[in-house]
C-alpha atoms as a PDB file:
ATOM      1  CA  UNK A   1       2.629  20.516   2.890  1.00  0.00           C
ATOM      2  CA  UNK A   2       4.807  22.636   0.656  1.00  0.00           C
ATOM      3  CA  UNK A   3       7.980  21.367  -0.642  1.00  0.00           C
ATOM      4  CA  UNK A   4      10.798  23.396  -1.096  1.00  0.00           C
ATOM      5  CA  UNK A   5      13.163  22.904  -4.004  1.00  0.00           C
ATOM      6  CA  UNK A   6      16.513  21.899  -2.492  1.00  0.00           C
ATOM      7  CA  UNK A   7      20.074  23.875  -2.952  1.00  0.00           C
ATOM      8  CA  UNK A   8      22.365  21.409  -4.898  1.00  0.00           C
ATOM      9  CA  UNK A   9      25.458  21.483  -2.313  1.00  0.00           C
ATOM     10  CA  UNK A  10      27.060  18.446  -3.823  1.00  0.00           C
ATOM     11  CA  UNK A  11      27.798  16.931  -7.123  1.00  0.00           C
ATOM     12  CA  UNK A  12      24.688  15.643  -7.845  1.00  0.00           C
ATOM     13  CA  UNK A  13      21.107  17.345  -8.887  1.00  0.00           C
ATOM     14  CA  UNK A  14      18.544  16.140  -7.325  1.00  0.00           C
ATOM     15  CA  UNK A  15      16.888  12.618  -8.255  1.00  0.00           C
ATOM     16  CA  UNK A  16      14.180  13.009 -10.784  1.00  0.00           C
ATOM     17  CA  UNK A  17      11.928  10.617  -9.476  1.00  0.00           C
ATOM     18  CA  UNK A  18      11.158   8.744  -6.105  1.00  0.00           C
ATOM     19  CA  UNK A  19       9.346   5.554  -5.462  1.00  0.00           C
ATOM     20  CA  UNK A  20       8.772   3.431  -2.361  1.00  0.00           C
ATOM     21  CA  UNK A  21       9.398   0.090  -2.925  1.00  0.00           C
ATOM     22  CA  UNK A  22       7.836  -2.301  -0.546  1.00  0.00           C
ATOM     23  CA  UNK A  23       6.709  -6.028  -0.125  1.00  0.00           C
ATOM     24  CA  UNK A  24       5.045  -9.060   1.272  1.00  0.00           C
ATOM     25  CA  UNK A  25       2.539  -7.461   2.707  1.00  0.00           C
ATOM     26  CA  UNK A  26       1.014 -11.195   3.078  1.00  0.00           C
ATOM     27  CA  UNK A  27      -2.201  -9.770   4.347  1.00  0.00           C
ATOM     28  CA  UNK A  28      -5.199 -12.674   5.752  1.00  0.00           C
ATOM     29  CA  UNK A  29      -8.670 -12.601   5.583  1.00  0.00           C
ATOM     30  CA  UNK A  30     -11.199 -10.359   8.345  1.00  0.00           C
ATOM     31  CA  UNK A  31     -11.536 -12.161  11.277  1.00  0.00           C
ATOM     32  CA  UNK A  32     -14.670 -11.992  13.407  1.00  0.00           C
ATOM     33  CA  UNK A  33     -14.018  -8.883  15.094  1.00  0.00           C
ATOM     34  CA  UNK A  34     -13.692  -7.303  11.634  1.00  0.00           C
ATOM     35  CA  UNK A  35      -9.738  -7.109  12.227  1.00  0.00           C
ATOM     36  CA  UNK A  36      -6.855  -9.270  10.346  1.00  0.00           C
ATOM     37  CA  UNK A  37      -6.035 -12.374  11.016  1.00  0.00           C
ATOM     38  CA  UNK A  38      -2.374 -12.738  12.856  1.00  0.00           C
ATOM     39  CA  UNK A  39       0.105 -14.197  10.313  1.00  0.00           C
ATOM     40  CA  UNK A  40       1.361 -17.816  12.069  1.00  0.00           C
ATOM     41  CA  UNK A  41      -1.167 -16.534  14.459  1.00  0.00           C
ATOM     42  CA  UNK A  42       1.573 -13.976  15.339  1.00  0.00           C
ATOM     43  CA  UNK A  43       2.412 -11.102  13.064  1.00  0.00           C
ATOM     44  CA  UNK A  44      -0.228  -8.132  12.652  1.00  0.00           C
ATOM     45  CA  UNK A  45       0.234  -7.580   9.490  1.00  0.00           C
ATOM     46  CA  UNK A  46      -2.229  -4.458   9.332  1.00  0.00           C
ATOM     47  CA  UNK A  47      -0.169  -2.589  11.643  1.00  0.00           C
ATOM     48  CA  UNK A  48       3.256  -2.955   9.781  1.00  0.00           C
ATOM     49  CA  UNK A  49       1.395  -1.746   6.332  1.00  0.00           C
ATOM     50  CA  UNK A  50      -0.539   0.994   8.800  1.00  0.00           C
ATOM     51  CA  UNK A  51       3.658   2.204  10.465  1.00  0.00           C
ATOM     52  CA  UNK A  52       4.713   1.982   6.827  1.00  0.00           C
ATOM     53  CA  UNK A  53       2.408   4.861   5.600  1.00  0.00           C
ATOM     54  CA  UNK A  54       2.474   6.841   7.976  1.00  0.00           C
ATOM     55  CA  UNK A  55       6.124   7.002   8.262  1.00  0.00           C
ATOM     56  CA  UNK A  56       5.858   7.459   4.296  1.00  0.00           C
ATOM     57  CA  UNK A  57       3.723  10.477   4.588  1.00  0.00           C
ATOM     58  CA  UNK A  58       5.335  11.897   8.029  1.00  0.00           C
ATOM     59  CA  UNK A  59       8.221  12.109   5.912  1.00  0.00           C
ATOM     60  CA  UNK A  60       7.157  14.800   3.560  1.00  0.00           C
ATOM     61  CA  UNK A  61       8.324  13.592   0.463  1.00  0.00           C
ATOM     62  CA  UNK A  62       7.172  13.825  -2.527  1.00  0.00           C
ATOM     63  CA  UNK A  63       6.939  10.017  -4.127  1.00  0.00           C
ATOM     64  CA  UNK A  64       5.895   9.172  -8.161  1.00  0.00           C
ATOM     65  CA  UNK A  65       4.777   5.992  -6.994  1.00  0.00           C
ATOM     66  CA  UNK A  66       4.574   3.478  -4.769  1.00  0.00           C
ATOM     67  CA  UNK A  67       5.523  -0.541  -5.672  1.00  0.00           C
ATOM     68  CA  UNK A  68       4.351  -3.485  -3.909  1.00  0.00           C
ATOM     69  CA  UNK A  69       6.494  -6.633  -5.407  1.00  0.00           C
ATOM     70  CA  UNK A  70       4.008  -9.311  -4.643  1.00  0.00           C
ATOM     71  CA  UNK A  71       2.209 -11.749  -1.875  1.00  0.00           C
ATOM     72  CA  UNK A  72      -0.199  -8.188  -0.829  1.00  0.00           C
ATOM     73  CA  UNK A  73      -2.328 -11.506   0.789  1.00  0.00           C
ATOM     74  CA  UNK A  74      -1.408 -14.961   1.971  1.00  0.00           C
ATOM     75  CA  UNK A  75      -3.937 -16.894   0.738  1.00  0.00           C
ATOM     76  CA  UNK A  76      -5.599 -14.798  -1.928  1.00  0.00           C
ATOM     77  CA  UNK A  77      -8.746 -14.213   0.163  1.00  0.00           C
ATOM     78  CA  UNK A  78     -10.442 -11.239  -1.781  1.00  0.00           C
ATOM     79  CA  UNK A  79     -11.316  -9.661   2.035  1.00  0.00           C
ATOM     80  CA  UNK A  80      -7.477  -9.445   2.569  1.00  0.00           C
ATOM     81  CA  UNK A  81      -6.858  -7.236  -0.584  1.00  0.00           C
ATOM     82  CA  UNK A  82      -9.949  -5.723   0.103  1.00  0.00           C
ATOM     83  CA  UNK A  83      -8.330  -4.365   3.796  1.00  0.00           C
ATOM     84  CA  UNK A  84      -4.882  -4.060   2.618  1.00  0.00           C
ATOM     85  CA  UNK A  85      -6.212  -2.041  -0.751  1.00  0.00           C
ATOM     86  CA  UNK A  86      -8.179   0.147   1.153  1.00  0.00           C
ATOM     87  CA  UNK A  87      -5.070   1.103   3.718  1.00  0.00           C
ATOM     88  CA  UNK A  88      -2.890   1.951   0.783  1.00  0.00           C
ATOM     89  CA  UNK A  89      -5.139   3.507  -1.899  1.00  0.00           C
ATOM     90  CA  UNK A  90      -6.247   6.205   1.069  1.00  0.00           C
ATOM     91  CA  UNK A  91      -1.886   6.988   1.455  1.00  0.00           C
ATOM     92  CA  UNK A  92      -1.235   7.214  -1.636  1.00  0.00           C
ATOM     93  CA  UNK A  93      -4.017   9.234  -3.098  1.00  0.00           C
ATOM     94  CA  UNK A  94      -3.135  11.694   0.128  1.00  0.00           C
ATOM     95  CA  UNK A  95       0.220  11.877  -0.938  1.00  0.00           C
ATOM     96  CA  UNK A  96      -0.670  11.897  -4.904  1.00  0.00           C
ATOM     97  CA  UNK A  97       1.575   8.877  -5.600  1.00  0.00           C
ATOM     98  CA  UNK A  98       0.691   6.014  -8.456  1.00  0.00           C
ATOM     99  CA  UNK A  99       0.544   2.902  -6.869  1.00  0.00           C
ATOM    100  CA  UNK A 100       1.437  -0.198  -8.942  1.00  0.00           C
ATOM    101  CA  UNK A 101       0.762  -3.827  -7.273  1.00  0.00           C
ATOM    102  CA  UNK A 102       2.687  -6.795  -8.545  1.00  0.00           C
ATOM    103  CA  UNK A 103       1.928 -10.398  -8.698  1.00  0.00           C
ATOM    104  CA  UNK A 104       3.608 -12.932  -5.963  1.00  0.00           C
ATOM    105  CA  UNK A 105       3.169 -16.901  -5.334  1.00  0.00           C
ATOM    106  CA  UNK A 106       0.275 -16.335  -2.759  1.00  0.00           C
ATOM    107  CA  UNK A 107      -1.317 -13.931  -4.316  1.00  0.00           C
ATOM    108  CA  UNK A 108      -4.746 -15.373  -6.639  1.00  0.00           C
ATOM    109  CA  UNK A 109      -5.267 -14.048  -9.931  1.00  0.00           C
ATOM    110  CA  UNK A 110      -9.203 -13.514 -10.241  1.00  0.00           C
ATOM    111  CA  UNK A 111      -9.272 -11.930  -7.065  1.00  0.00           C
ATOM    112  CA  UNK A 112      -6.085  -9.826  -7.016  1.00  0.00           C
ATOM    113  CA  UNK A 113      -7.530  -8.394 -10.746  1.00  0.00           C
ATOM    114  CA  UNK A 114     -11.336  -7.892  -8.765  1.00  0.00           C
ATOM    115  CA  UNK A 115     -10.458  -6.321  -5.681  1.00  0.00           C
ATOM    116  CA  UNK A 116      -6.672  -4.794  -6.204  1.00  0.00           C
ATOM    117  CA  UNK A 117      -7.121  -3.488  -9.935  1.00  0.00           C
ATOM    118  CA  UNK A 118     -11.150  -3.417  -9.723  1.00  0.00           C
ATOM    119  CA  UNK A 119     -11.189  -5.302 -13.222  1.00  0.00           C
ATOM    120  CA  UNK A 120     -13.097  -8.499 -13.946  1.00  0.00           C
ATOM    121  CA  UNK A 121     -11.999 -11.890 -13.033  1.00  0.00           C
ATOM    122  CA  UNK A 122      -8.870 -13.171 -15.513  1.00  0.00           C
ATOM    123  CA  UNK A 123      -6.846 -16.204 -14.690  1.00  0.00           C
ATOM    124  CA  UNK A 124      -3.660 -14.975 -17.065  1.00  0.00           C
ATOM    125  CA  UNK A 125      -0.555 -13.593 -16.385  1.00  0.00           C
ATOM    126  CA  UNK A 126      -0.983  -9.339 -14.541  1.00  0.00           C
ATOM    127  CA  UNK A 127       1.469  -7.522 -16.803  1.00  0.00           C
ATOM    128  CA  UNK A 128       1.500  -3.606 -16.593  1.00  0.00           C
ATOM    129  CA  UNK A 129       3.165  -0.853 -17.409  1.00  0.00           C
ATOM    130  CA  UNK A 130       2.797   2.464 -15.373  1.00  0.00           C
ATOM    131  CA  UNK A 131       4.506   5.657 -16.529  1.00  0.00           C
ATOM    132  CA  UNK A 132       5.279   8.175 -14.271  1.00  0.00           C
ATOM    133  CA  UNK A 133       6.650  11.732 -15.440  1.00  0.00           C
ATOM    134  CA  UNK A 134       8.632  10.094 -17.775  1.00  0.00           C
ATOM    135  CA  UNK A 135       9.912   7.026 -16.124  1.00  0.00           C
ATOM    136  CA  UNK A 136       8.154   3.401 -17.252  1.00  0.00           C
ATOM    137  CA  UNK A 137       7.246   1.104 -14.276  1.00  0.00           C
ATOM    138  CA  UNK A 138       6.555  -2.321 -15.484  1.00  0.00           C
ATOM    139  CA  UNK A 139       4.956  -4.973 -13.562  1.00  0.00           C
ATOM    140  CA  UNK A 140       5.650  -8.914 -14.707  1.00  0.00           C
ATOM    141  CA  UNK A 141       3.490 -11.433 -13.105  1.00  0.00           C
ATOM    142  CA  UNK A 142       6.357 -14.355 -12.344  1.00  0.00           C
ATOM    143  CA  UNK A 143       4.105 -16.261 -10.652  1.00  0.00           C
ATOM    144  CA  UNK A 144       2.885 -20.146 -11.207  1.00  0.00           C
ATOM    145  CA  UNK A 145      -0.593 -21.060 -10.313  1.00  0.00           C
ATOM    146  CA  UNK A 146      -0.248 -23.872  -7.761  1.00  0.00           C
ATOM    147  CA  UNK A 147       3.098 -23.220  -7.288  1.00  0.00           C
ATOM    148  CA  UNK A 148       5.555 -21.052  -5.091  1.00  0.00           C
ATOM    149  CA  UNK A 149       8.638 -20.688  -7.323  1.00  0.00           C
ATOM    150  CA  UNK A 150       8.667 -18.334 -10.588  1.00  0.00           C
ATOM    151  CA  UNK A 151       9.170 -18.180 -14.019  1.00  0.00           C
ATOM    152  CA  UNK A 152       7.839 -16.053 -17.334  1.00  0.00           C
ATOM    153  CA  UNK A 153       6.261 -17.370 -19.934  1.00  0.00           C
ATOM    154  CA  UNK A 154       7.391 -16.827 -23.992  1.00  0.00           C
ATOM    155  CA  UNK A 155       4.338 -14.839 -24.284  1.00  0.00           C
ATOM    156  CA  UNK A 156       5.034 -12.508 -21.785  1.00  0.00           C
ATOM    157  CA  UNK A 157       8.288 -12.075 -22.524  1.00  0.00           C
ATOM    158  CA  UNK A 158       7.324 -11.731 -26.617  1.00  0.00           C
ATOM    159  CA  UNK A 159       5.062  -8.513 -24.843  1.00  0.00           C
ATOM    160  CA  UNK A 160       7.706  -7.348 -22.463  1.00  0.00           C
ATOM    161  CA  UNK A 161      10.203  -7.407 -25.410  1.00  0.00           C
ATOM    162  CA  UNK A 162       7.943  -5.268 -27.630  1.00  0.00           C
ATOM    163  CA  UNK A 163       7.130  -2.935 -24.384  1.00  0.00           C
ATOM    164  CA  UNK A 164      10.816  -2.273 -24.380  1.00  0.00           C
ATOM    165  CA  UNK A 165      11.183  -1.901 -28.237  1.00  0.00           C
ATOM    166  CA  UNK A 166      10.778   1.807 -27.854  1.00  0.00           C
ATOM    167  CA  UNK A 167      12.393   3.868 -24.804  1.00  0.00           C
ATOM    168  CA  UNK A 168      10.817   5.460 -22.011  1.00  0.00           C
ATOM    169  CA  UNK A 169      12.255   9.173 -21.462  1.00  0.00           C
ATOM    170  CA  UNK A 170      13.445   8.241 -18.154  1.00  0.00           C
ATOM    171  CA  UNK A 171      14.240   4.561 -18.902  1.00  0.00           C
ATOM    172  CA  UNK A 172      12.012   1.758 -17.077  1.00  0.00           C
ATOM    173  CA  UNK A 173      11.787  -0.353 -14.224  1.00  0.00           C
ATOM    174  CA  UNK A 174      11.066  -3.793 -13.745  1.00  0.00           C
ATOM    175  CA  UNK A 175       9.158  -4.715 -11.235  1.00  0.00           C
ATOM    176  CA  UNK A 176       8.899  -8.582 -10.272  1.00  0.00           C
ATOM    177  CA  UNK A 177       8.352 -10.615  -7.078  1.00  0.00           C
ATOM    178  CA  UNK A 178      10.833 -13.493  -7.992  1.00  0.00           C
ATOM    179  CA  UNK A 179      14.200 -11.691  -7.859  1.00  0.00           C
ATOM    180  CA  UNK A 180      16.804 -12.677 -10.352  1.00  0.00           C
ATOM    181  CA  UNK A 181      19.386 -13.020  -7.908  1.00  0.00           C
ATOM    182  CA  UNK A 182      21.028 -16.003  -6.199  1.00  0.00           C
ATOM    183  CA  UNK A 183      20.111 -16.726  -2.121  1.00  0.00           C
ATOM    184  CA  UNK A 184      22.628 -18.431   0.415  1.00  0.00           C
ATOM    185  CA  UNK A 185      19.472 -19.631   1.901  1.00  0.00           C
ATOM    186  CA  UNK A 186      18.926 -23.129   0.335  1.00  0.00           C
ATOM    187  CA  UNK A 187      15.352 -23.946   0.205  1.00  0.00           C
ATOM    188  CA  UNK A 188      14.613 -20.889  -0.956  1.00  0.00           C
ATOM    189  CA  UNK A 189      17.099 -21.911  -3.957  1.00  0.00           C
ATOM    190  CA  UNK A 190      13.800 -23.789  -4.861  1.00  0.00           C
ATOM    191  CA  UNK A 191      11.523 -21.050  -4.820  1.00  0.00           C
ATOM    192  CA  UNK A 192      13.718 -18.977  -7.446  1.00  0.00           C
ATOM    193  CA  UNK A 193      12.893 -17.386 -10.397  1.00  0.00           C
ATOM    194  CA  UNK A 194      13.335 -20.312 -13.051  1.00  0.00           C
ATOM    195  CA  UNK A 195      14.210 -20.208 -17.081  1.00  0.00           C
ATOM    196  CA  UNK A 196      16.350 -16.394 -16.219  1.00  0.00           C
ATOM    197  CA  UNK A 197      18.100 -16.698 -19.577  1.00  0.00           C
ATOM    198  CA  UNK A 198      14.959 -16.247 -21.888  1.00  0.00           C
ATOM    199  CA  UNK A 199      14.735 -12.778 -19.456  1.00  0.00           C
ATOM    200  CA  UNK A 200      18.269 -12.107 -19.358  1.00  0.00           C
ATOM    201  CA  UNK A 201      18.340 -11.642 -23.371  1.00  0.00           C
ATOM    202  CA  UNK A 202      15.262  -9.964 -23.467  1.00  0.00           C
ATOM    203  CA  UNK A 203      16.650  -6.852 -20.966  1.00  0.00           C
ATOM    204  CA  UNK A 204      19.876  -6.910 -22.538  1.00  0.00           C
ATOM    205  CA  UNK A 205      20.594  -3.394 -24.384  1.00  0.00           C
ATOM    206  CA  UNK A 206      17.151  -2.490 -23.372  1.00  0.00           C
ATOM    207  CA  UNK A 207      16.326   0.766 -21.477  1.00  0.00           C
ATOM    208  CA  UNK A 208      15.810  -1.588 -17.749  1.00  0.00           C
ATOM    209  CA  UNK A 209      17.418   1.015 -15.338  1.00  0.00           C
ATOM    210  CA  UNK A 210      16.630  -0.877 -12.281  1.00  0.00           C
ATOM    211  CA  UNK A 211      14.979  -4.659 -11.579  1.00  0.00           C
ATOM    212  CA  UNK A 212      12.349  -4.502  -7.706  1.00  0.00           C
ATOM    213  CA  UNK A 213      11.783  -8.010  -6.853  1.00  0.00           C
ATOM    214  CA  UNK A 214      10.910  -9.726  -3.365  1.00  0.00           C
ATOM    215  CA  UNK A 215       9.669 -13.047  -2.280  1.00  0.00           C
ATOM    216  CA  UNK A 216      12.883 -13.346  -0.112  1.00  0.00           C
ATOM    217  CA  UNK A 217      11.689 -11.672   3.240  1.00  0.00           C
ATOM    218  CA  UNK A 218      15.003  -9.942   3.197  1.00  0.00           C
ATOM    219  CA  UNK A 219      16.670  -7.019   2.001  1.00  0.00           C
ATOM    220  CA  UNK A 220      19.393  -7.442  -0.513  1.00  0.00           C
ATOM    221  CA  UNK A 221      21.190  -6.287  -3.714  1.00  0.00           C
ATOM    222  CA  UNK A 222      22.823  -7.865  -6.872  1.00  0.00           C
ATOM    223  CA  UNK A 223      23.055  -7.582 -10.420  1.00  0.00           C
ATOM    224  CA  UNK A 224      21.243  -8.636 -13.554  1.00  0.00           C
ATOM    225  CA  UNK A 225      21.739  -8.761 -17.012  1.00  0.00           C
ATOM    226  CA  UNK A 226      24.068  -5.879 -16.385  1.00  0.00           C
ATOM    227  CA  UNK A 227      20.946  -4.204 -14.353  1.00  0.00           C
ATOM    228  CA  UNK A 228      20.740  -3.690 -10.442  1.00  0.00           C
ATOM    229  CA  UNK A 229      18.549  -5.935  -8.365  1.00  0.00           C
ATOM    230  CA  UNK A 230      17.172  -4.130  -5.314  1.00  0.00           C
ATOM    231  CA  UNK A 231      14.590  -6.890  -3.141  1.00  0.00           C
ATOM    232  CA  UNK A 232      12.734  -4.977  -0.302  1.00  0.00           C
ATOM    233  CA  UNK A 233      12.230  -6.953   2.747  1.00  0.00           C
ATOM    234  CA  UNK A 234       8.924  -7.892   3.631  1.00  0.00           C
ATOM    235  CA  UNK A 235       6.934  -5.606   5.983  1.00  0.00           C
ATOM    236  CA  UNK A 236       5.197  -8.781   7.548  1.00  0.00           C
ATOM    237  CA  UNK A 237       7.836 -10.760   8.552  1.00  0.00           C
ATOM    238  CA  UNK A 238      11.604 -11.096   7.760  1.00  0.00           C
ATOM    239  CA  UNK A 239      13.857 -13.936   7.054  1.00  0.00           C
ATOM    240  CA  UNK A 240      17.007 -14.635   9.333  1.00  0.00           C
ATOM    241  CA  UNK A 241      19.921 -14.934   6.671  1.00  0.00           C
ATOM    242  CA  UNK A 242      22.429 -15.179   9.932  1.00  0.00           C
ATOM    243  CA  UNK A 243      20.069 -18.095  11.377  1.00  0.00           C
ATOM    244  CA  UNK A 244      22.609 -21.640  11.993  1.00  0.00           C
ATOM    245  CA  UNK A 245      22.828 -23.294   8.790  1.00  0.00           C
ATOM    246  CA  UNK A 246      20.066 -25.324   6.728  1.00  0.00           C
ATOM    247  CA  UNK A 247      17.378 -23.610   8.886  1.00  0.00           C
ATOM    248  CA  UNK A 248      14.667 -21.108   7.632  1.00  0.00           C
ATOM    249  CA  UNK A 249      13.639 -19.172  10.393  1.00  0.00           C
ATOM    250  CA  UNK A 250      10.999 -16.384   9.980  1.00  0.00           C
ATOM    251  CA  UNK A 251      10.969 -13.210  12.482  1.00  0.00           C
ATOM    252  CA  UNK A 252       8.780 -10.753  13.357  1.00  0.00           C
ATOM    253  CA  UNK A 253      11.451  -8.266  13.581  1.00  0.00           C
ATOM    254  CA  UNK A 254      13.764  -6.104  11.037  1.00  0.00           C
ATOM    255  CA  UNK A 255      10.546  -5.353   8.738  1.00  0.00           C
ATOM    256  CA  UNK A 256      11.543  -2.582   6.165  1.00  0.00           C
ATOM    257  CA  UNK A 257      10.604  -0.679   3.272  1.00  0.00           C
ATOM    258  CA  UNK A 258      13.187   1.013   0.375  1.00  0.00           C
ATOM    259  CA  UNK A 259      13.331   4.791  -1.137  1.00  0.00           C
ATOM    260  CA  UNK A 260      14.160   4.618  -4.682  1.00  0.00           C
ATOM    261  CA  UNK A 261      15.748   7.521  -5.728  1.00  0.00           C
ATOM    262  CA  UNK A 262      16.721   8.320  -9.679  1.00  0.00           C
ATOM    263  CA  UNK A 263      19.383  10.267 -10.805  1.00  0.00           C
ATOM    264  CA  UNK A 264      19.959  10.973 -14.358  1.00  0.00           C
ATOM    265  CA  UNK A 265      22.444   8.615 -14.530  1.00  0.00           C
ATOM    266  CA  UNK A 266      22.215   6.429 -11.954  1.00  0.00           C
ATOM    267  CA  UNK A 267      19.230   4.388  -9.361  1.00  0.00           C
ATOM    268  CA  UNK A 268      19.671   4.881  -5.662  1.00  0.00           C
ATOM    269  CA  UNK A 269      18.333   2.345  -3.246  1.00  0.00           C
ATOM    270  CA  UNK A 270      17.867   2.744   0.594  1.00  0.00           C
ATOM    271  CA  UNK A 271      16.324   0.651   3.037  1.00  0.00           C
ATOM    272  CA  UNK A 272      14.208   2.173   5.913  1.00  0.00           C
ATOM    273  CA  UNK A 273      13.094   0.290   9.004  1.00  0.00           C
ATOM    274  CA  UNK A 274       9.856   0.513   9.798  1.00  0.00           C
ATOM    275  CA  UNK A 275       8.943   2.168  13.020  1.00  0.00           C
ATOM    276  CA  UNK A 276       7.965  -0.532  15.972  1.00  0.00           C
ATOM    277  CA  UNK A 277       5.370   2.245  17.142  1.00  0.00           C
ATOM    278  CA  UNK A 278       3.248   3.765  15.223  1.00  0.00           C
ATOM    279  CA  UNK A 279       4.011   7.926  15.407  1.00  0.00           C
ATOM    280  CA  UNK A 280       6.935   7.249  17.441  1.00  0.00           C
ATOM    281  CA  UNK A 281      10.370   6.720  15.400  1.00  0.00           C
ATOM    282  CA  UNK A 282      13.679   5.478  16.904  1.00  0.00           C
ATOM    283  CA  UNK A 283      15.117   7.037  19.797  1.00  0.00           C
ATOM    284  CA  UNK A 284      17.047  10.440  18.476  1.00  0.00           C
ATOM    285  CA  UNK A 285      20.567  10.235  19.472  1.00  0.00           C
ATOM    286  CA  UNK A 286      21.343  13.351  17.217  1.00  0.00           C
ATOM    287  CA  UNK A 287      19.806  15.694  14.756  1.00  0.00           C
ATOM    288  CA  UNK A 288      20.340  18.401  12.300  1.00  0.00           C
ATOM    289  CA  UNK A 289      17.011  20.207  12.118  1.00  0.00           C
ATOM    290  CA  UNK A 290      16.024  22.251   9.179  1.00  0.00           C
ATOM    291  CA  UNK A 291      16.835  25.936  10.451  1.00  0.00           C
ATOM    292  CA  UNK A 292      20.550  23.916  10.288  1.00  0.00           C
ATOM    293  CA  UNK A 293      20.155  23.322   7.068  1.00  0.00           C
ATOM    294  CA  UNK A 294      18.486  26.863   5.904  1.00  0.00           C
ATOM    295  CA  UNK A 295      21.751  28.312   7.467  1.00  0.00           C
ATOM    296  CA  UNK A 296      24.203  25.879   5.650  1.00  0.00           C
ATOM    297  CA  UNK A 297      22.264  26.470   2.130  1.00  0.00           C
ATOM    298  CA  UNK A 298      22.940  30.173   2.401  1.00  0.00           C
ATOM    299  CA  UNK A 299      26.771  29.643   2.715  1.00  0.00           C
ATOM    300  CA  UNK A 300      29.286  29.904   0.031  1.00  0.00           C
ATOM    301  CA  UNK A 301      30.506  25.957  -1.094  1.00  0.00           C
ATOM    302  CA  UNK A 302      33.612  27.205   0.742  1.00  0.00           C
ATOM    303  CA  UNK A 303      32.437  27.965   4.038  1.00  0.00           C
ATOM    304  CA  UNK A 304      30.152  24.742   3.561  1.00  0.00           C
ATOM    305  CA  UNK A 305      32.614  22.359   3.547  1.00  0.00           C
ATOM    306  CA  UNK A 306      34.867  24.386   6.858  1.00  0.00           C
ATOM    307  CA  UNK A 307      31.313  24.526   8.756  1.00  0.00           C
ATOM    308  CA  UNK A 308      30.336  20.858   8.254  1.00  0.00           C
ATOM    309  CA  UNK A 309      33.189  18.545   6.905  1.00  0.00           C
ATOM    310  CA  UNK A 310      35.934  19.993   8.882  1.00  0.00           C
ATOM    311  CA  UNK A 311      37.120  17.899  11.929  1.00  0.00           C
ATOM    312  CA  UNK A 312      37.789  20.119  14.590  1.00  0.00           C
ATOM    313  CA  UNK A 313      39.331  19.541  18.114  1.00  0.00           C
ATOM    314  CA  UNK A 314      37.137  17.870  20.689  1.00  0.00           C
ATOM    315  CA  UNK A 315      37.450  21.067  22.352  1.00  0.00           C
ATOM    316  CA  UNK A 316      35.933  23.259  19.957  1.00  0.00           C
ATOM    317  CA  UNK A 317      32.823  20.823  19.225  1.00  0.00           C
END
């Protein structure tokens, strides 16, 4: 598919880089039948990671890279990252996007270094940096062996300091599964990413345009060290922030992935639902096709903003 270079019609160039941000893929081992396990014996998790490439490459966009923030399998069966691996590497090398997989709390070291990375068996810490066109990805493993909550060692942060000692030419990004942000929801105050000063005062003044996280099963924004926090929802399940209070209630509904779009000076985040059918989108309750857009491109900025921002009559619509 070719890509056309778009008119700039508005203030803004276009972004210099996009990524797709997703999460929680929480895959489980084959069963049987050679198919996933369900999640809680409910959630297909193959077919949400399955809907979330193809609507990735139905799109037609052109992505750097696509980053998974953690728990790609439940348990850490080497089978599940095997499946899920196999899914993803296939999209993205269609679609001739990096991919960059991050540590979570249910992920395993050895085998998440075996069959994700296809290194040898290491117990430490999965710290990475990915650069693409310019822009630094970086990958912090915020995970605790045994443990669901996160935190960072002073080693890695010693390396993630000295990573950052020299700038990227289209700053970096932080990618982590523990998000440095606060949650109303309060067992998952447990779960949090612990000891965020030590990280705070290493990103400070640094070139950190943007922080990924997830672990939260819900989409949500905040701030950082003076950086934006984006968390993409998980694509297995989602968490019910609304639920009645002092309940955690998992759905299988409201699954979603994020387009990462950066500016020169700024980082754009949007969330996408996923489809709930695979090659079949939303019901279309309007459009603006492309020959629509052809036509508007060849106007003056003028006659732009009379043929599509001015409100006219109901009679003349």
């Amino acid at each position: 598919m070719t890509t056309r270079k778009p008119v700039q019609m508005g203030q803004y160039p276009a972004a210099t880089h996009l990524i797709a941000h997703l999460s929680d893929t929480h895959f489980l081992g084959t069963a049987p039948d050679g198919t996933g396990r369900l999640l809680y014996d409910a959630v297909d998790t193959d077919s949400t990671v399955h809907r979330a490439m193809a609507q990735l490459e139905e799109s037609g966009l052109v992505f750097d890279a696509l980053v998974f923030t953690g728990d790609i399998a439940d348990r850490g069966e080497p089978d599940a990252y095997r499946r899920v691996r196999d899914i993803v590497e296939a999209a993205a090398d269609r679609m001739g996007a990096a991919l960059v997989w991050v540590m979570g709390n249910h992920d395993e070291r050895a085998a998440f270094r075996t069959e994700l990375l296809r290194e040898h068996a290491e117990t430490g810490p999965i710290d990475r940096v990915t650069e693409v066109n310019g822009l630094r990805l970086i990958s912090l493993d915020t995970s605790v062996p045994g443990y669901h909550h996160g935190d960072v060692t002073g080693d890695q942060l010693a390396w993630l300091r000295d990573v950052l000692s020299t700038p990227a030419e289209h700053g970096s990004m932080l990618a982590l599964h523990h998000p440095p942000v606060p949650t109303a929801l309060p067992l998952m105050t447990i779960l949090e990413l612990r000891e965020q000063e030590a990280l705070a005062d290493v990103l400070t003044g640094s070139d950190v345009r943007a922080i990924l996280g997830g672990h939260l099963h819900y989409a949500t924004t905040g701030l950082f060290a003076g950086i934006p926090v984006s968390v993409a929802a998980a694509t297995c399940y989602t968490i019910d922030v609304a639920a009645p209070p002092r309940q955690l209630t998992g759905v299988d509904g409201g699954q979603s992935l994020n387009l990462v779009h950066v500016y020169a000076d700024q980082v754009v985040h949007s969330t996408v639902p996923l489809r709930t059918v695979p090659l079949r989108g939303f019901d279309v309750v309007t459009r603006f096709d492309p020959a629509y857009l052809d036509q508007i491109e060849r106007l003056s900025p003028d006659d732009r903003l009379d043929a599509f921002s001015r409100q006219r009559p109901p009679a003349e619509v």
